[in-house]
Protein backbone atom coordinates (compact mmCIF):
# COMPACT_ATOMS: atom_id res chain seq x y z
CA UNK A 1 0.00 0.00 0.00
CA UNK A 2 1.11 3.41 -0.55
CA UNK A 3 2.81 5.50 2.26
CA UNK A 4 0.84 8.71 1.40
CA UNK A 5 -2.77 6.79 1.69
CA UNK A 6 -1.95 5.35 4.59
CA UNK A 7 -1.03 8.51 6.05
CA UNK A 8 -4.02 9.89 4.67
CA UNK A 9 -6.34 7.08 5.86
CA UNK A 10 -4.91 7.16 9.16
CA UNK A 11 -5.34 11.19 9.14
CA UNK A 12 -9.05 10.75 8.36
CA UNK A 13 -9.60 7.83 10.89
CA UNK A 14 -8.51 10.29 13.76
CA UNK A 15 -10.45 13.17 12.27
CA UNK A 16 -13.48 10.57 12.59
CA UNK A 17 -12.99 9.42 16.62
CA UNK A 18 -12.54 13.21 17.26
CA UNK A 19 -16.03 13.86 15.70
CA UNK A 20 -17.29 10.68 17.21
CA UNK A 21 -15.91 11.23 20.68
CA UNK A 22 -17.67 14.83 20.54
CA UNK A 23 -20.69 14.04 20.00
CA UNK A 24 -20.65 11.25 22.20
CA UNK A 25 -20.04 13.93 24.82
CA UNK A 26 -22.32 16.05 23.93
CA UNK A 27 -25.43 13.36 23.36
CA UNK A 28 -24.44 12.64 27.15
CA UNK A 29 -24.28 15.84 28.61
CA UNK A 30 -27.65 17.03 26.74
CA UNK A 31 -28.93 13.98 28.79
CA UNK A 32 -27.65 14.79 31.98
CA UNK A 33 -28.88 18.48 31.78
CA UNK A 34 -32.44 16.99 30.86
CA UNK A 35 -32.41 14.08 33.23
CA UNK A 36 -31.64 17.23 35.88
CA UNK A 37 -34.06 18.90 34.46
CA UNK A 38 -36.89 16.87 35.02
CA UNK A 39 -36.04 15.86 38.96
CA UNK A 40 -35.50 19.54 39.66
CA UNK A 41 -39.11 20.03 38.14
CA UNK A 42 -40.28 16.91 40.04
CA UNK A 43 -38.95 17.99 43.79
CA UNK A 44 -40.39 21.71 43.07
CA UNK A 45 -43.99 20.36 42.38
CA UNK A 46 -43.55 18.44 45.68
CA UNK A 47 -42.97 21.89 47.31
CA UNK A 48 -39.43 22.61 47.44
CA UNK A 49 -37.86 26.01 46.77
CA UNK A 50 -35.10 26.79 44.43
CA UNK A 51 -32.76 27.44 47.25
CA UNK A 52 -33.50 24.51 49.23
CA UNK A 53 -32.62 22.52 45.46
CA UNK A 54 -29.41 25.05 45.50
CA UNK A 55 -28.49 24.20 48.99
CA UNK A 56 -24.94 22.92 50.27
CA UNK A 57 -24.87 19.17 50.75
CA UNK A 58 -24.60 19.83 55.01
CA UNK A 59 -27.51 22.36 54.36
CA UNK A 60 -29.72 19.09 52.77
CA UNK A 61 -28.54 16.95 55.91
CA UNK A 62 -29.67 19.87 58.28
CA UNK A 63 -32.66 20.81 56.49
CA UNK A 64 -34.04 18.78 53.62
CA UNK A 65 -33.65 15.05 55.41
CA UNK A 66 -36.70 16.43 57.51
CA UNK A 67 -39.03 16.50 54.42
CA UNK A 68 -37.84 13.51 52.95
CA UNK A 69 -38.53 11.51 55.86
CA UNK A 70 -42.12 13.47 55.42
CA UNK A 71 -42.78 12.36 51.94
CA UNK A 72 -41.41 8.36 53.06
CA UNK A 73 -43.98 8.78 56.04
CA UNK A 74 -46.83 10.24 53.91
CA UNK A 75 -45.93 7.50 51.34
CA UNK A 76 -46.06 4.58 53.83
CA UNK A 77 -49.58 5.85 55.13
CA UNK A 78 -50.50 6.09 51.30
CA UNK A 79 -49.68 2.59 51.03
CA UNK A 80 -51.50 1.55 53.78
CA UNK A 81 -54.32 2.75 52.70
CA UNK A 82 -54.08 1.51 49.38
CA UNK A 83 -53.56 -2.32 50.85
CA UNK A 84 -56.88 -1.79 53.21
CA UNK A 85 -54.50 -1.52 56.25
């Protein structure tokens, strides 16, 4: 085979994984944003603010544990209910 087509083949291949590799990235990214997107969306229609979603990961052990154990309790009695207990 010829030195220059291999050299051009080879130049093209890694032209090709860059362009794959991009897009790769930014097919996952677009789903992380939307994947955030949609339980941000979900914990504000159960009532929480935008700065208790902002909050510091010791502010959520100091304040936001409270309403999750809430929404488990509420859940539980929902449950309950639904089983005829």
């Amino acid at each position: 085979m010829d030195w220059g087509l291999t050299d051009e083949l080879n130049a093209e291949n890694s032209k090709v994984d860059a362009e794959t590799r991009g897009e790769s990235v930014d097919h996952y990214e677009d789903g992380e944003k939307q994947m955030y997107g949609m339980l941000r969306g979900t914990a504000m229609k159960r009532g929480l603010t935008d700065d208790e979603l902002d909050a510091s990961p010791g502010e959520y052990e100091n304040h936001l544990q409270a309403i999750a154990k809430e929404w488990y309790l509420s859940g539980m009695d929902e449950a309950d209910k639904l089983t005829g207990q």
